[in-house]
Protein backbone atom coordinates (compact mmCIF):
# COMPACT_ATOMS: atom_id res chain seq x y z
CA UNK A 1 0.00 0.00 0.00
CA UNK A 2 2.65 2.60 0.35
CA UNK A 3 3.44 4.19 -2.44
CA UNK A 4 6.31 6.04 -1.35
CA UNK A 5 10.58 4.48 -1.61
CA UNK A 6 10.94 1.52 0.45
CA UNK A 7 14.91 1.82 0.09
CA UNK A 8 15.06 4.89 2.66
CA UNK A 9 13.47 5.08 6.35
CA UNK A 10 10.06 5.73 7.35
CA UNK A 11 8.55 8.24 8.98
CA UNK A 12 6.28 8.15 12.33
CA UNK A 13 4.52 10.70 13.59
CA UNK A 14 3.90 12.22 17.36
CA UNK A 15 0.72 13.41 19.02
CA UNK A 16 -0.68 15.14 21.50
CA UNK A 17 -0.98 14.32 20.22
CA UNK A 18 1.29 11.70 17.13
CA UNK A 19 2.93 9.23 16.65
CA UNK A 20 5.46 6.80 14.63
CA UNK A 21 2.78 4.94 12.20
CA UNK A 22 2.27 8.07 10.78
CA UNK A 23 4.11 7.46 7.08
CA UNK A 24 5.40 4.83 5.66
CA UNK A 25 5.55 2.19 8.46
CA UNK A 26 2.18 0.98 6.37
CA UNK A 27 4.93 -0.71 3.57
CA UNK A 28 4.00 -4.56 3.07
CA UNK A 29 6.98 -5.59 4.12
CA UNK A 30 6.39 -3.40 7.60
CA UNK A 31 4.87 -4.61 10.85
CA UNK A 32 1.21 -5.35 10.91
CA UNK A 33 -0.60 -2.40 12.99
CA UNK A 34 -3.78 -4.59 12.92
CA UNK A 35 -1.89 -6.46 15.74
CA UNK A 36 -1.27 -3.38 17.68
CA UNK A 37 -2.49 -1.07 20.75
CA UNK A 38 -3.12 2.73 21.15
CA UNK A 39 -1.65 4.01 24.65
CA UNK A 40 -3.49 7.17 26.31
CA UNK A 41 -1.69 8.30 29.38
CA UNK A 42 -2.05 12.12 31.63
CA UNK A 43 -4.46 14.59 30.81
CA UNK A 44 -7.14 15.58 33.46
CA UNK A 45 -10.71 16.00 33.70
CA UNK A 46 -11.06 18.02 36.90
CA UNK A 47 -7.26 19.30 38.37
CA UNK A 48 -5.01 17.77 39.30
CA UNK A 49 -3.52 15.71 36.07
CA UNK A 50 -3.42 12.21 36.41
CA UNK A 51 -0.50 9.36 35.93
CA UNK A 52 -2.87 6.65 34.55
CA UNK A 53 -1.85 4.81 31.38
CA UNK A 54 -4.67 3.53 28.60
CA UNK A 55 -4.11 0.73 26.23
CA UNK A 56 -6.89 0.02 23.60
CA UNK A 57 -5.81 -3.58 21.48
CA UNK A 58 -7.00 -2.80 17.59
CA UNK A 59 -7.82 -5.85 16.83
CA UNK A 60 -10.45 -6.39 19.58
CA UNK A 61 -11.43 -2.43 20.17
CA UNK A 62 -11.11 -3.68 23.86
CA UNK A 63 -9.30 -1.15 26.36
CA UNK A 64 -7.53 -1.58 29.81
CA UNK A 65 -5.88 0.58 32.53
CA UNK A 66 -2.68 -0.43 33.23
CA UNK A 67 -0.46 -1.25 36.18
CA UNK A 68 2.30 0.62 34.99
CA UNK A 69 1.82 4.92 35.46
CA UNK A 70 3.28 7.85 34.98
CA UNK A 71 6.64 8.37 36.77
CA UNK A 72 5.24 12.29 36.84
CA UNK A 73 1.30 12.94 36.50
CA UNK A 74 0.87 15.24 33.54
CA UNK A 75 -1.13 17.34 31.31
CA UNK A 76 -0.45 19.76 28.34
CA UNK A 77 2.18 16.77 27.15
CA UNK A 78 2.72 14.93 23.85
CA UNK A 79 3.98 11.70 22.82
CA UNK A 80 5.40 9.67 20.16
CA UNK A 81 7.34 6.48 19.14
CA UNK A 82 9.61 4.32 17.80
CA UNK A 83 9.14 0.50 16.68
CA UNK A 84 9.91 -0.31 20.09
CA UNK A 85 9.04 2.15 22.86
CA UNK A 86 6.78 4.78 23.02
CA UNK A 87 8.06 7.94 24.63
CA UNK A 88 6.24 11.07 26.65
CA UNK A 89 7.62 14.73 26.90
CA UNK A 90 7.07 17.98 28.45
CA UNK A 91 4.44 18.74 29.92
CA UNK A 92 2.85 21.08 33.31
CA UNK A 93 2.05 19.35 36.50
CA UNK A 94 1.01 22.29 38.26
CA UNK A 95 2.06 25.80 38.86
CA UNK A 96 5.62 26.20 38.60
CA UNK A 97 6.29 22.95 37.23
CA UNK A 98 6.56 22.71 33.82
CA UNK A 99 7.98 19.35 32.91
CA UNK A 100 11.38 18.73 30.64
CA UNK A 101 11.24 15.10 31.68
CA UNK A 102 10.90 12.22 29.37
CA UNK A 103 9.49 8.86 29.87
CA UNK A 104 9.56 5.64 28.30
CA UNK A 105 7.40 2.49 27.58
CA UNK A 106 8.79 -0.77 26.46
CA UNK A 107 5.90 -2.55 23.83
CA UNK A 108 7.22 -5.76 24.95
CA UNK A 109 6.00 -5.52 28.35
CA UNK A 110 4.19 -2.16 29.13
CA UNK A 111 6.68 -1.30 31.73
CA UNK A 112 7.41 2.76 31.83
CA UNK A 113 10.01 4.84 33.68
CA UNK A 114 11.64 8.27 33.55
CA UNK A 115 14.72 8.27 30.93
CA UNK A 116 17.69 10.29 32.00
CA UNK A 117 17.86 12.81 28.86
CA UNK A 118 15.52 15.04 28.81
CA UNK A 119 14.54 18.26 26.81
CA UNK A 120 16.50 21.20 26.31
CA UNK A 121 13.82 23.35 27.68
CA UNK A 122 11.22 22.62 29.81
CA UNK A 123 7.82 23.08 28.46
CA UNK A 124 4.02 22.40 27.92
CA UNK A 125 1.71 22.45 25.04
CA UNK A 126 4.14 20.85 22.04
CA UNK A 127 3.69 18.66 19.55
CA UNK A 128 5.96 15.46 18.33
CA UNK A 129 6.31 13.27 15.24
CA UNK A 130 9.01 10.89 14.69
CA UNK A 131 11.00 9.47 11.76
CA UNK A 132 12.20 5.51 11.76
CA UNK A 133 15.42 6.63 14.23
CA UNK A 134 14.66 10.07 15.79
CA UNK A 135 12.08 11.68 17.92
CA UNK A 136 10.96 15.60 17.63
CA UNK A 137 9.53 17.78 20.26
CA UNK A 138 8.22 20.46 18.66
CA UNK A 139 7.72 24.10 20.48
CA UNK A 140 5.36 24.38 22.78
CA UNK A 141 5.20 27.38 25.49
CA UNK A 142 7.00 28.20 29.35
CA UNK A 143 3.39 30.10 30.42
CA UNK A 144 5.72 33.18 29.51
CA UNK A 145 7.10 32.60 26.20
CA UNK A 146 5.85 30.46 23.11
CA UNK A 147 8.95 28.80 21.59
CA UNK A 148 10.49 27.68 18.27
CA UNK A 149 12.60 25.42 19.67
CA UNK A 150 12.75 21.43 18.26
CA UNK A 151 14.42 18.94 20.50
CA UNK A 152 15.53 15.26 18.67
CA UNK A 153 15.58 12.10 20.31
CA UNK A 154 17.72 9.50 18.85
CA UNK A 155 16.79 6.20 19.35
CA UNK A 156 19.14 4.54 19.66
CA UNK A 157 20.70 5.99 23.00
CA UNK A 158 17.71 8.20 23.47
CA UNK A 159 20.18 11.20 23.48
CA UNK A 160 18.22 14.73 23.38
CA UNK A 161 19.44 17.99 22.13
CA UNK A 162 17.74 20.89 20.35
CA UNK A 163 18.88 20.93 16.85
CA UNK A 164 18.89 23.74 14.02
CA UNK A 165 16.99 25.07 12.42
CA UNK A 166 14.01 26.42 14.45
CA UNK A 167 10.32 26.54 13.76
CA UNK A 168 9.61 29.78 11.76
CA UNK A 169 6.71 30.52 14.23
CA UNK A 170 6.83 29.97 17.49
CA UNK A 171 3.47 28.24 18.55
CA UNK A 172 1.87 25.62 21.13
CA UNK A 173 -1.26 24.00 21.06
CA UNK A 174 -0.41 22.87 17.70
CA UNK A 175 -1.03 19.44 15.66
CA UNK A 176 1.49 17.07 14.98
CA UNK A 177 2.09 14.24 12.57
CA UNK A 178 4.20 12.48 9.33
CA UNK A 179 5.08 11.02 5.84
CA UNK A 180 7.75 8.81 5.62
CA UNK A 181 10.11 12.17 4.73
CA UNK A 182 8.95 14.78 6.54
CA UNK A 183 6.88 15.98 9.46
CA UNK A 184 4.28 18.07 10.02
CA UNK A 185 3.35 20.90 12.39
CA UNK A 186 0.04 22.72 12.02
CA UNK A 187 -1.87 25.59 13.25
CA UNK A 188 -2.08 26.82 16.90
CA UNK A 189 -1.90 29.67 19.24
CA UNK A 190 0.41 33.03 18.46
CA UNK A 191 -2.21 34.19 18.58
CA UNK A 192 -3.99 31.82 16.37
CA UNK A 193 -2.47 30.77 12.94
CA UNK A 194 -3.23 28.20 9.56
CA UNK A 195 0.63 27.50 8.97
CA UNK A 196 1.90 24.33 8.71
CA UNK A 197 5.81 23.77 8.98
CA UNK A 198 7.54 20.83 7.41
CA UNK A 199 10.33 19.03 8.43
CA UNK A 200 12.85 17.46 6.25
CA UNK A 201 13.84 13.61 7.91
CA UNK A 202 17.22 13.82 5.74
CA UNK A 203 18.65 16.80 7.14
CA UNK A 204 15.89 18.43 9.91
CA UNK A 205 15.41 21.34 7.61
CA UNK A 206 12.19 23.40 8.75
CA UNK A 207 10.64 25.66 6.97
CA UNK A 208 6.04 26.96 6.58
CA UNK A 209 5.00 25.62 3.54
CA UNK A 210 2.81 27.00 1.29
CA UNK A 211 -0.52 24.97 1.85
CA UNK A 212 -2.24 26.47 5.12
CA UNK A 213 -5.20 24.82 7.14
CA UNK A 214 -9.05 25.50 5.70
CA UNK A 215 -8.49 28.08 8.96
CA UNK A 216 -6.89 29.43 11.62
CA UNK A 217 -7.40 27.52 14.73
CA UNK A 218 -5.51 25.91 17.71
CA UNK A 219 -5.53 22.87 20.30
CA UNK A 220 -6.06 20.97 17.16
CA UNK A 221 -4.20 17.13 17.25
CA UNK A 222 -3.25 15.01 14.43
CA UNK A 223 -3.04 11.37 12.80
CA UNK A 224 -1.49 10.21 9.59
CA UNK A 225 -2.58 7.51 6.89
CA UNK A 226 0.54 6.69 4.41
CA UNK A 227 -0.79 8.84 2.55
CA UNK A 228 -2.52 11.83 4.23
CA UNK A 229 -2.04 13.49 7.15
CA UNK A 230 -5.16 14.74 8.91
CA UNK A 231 -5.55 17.88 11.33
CA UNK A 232 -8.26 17.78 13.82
CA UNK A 233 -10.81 20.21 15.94
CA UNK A 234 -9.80 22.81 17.57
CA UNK A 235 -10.98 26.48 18.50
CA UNK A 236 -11.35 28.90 15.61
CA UNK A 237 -11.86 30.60 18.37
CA UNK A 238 -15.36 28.55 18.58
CA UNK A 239 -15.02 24.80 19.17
CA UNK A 240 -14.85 23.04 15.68
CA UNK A 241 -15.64 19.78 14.53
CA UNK A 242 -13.43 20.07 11.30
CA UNK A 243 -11.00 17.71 9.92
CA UNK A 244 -8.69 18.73 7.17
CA UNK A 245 -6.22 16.51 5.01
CA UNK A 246 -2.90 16.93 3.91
CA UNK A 247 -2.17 14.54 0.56
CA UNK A 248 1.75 14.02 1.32
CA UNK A 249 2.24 13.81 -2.76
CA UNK A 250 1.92 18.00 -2.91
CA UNK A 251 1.17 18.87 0.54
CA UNK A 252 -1.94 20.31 -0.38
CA UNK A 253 -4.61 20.81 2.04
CA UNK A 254 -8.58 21.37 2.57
CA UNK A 255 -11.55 20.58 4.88
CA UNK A 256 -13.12 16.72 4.19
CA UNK A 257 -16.68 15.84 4.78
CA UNK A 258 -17.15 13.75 7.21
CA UNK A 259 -16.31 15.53 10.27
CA UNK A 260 -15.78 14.36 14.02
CA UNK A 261 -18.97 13.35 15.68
CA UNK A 262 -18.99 16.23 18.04
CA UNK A 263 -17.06 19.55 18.09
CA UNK A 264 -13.97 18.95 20.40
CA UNK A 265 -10.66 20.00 21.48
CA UNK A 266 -8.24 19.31 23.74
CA UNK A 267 -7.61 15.21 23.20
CA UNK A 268 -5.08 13.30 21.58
CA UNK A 269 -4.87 11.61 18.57
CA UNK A 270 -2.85 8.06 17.37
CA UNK A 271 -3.31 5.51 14.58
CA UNK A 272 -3.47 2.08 13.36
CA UNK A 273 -2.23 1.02 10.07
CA UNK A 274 -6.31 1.22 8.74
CA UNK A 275 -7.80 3.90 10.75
CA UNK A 276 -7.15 7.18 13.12
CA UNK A 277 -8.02 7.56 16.61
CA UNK A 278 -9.02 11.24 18.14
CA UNK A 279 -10.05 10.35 22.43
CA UNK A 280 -11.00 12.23 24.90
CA UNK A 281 -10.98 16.33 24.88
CA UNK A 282 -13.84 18.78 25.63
CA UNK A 283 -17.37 19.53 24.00
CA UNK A 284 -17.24 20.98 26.18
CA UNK A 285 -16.74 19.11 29.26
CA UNK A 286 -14.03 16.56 29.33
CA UNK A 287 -15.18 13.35 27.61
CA UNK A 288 -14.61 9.44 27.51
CA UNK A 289 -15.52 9.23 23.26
CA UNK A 290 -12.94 8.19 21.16
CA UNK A 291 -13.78 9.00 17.27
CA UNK A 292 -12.30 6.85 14.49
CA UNK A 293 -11.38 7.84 11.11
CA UNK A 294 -11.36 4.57 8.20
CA UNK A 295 -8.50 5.46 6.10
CA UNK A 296 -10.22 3.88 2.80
CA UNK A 297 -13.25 6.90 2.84
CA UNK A 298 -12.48 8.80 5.56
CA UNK A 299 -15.80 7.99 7.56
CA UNK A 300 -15.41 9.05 10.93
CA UNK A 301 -17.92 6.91 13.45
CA UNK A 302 -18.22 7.25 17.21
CA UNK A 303 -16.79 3.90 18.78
CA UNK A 304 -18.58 1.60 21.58
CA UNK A 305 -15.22 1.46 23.23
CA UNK A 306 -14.47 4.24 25.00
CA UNK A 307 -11.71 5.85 27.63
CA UNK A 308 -12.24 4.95 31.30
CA UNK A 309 -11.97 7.98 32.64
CA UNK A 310 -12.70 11.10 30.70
CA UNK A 311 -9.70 13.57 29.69
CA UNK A 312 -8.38 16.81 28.48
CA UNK A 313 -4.92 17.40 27.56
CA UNK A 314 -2.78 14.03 27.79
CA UNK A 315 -0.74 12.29 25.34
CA UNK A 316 -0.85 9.29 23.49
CA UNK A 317 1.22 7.08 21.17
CA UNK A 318 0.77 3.72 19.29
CA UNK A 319 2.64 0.09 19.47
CA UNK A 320 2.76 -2.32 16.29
CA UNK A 321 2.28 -5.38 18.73
């Protein structure tokens, strides 16, 4: 089914929001996502944030709470993954704290814990995608500056720095996700915008792109198809129900018909290798729904499984097995 190179490496994305199945991870000679699990972890529905982590099995639509938590409760944070692990950064856990810690969940076992790297600055509110070896945390705000700064995990030694270049806009609240080549970052608040900045996997060039979202709006999330990236929600500065899609062939980008099931913002967003996944968020109290996008036509249905406990503001990521 992809129809991009299968000589070079894939991209995955993040979310608040993304997540590594974005891109080409769909290739037939790639893992079967089918056989895979969602994780949804933080977020809050009434303050404090919590520690608790989701799993929802795809091929069963069943979903658990696990044993293994947190090593920090946490809202405002974003995750994404590699083949392996799935990885949460950032963050706010209550006023001073914002978070520059990083955590870590082995696939093989669902165990989690705290990784010694951590971000370059600490942070709430940003987005990550990831290509087949590298993490990117993707600005974000300090409560008194938004930044442009990108972080990179490598993963093979989960070493952190902030790279060059910088996003052109400094934003938070912002969706995340990615091709097999390049990753996205779209809308969000300074004050509100339509851009979306691209990413370059072979040399982390970063740059707005022509294309914009059908309009400016922010707390939006993101999934990705190997094909399409989609954009989703938000506040425009009313709560939308919107979904647009970005064809990774030319980057261009409109509003689709169908649309999420409810105007929402605030969840998080993930994917199989078939469909996309937005849970939780407001609409406008916090809420257990989780929406879910088919990849083949783009209908979006509300699913009988739903969160356990109803959140705003966490992360999520996605395993292969």
């Amino acid at each position: 089914q992809w129809r991009g190179r299968h000589d070079t490496a894939k991209g995955w994305s993040g979310s608040r929001v993304s997540t590594w199945l974005n891109g080409g991870l769909f290739a037939a000679a790639g893992p079967d996502f089918s056989a895979g699990a969602a994780y949804f972890m933080g977020g809050y529905a009434a303050w404090p944030p919590v520690d608790t982590i989701e799993k929802m099995t795809f091929a069963t639509a069943s979903i658990e709470t696990l044993a293994a938590v947190l090593a920090t409760a946490r809202s405002y944070v974003t995750g994404t993954q590699s083949s392996s692990h799935g990885y949460v950064a950032g963050g706010y856990s209550g006023a001073p704290s914002n978070l520059d810690s990083i955590e870590k969940l082995d696939f093989s076992d669902d165990s989690n814990g705290a990784i010694a790297d951590t971000l370059s600055l600490a942070r709430r509110a940003l987005g990550a995608f990831a290509s087949a070896n590298d993490g990117y945390w993707l600005g974000g705000t300090t409560g008194a500056a938004l930044q442009v700064t990108i972080d990179k995990t490598d993963f093979t030694d989960d070493a952190t720095a902030a790279i060059t270049p910088d996003l052109d806009t400094a934003t938070e609240q912002s969706a995340s996700f990615a091709s097999a080549d390049d990753g996205y970052y779209c809308g969000g608040a300074t004050p509100t915008i339509d851009n979306i900045s691209k990413t370059d996997f072979t040399n982390d060039a970063t740059a707005d792109i022509a294309p914009t979202l059908s309009a400016a709006r922010y707390i939006v999330v993101g999934f990705a198809s190997a094909d399409d990236g989609y954009t989703c929600g938000g506040l425009e500065p009313t709560r939308v129900n919107t979904i647009d899609k970005t064809d990774f062939t030319d980057d261009s980008t409109a509003a689709i018909v169908p649309v999420l099931t409810a105007a929402r913002d605030g969840g998080t967003c993930t994917q199989s290798a078939s469909h996309g996944y937005y849970a939780g968020g407001r609409v406008p109290s916090a809420t257990t729904n989780i929406d879910q996008l088919d990849f083949s036509d783009d209908s979006v249905v509300s699913m009988d499984t739903t969160l356990a406990t109803a959140k705003t503001f966490g992360a999520s990521y996605a395993s292969a097995s």
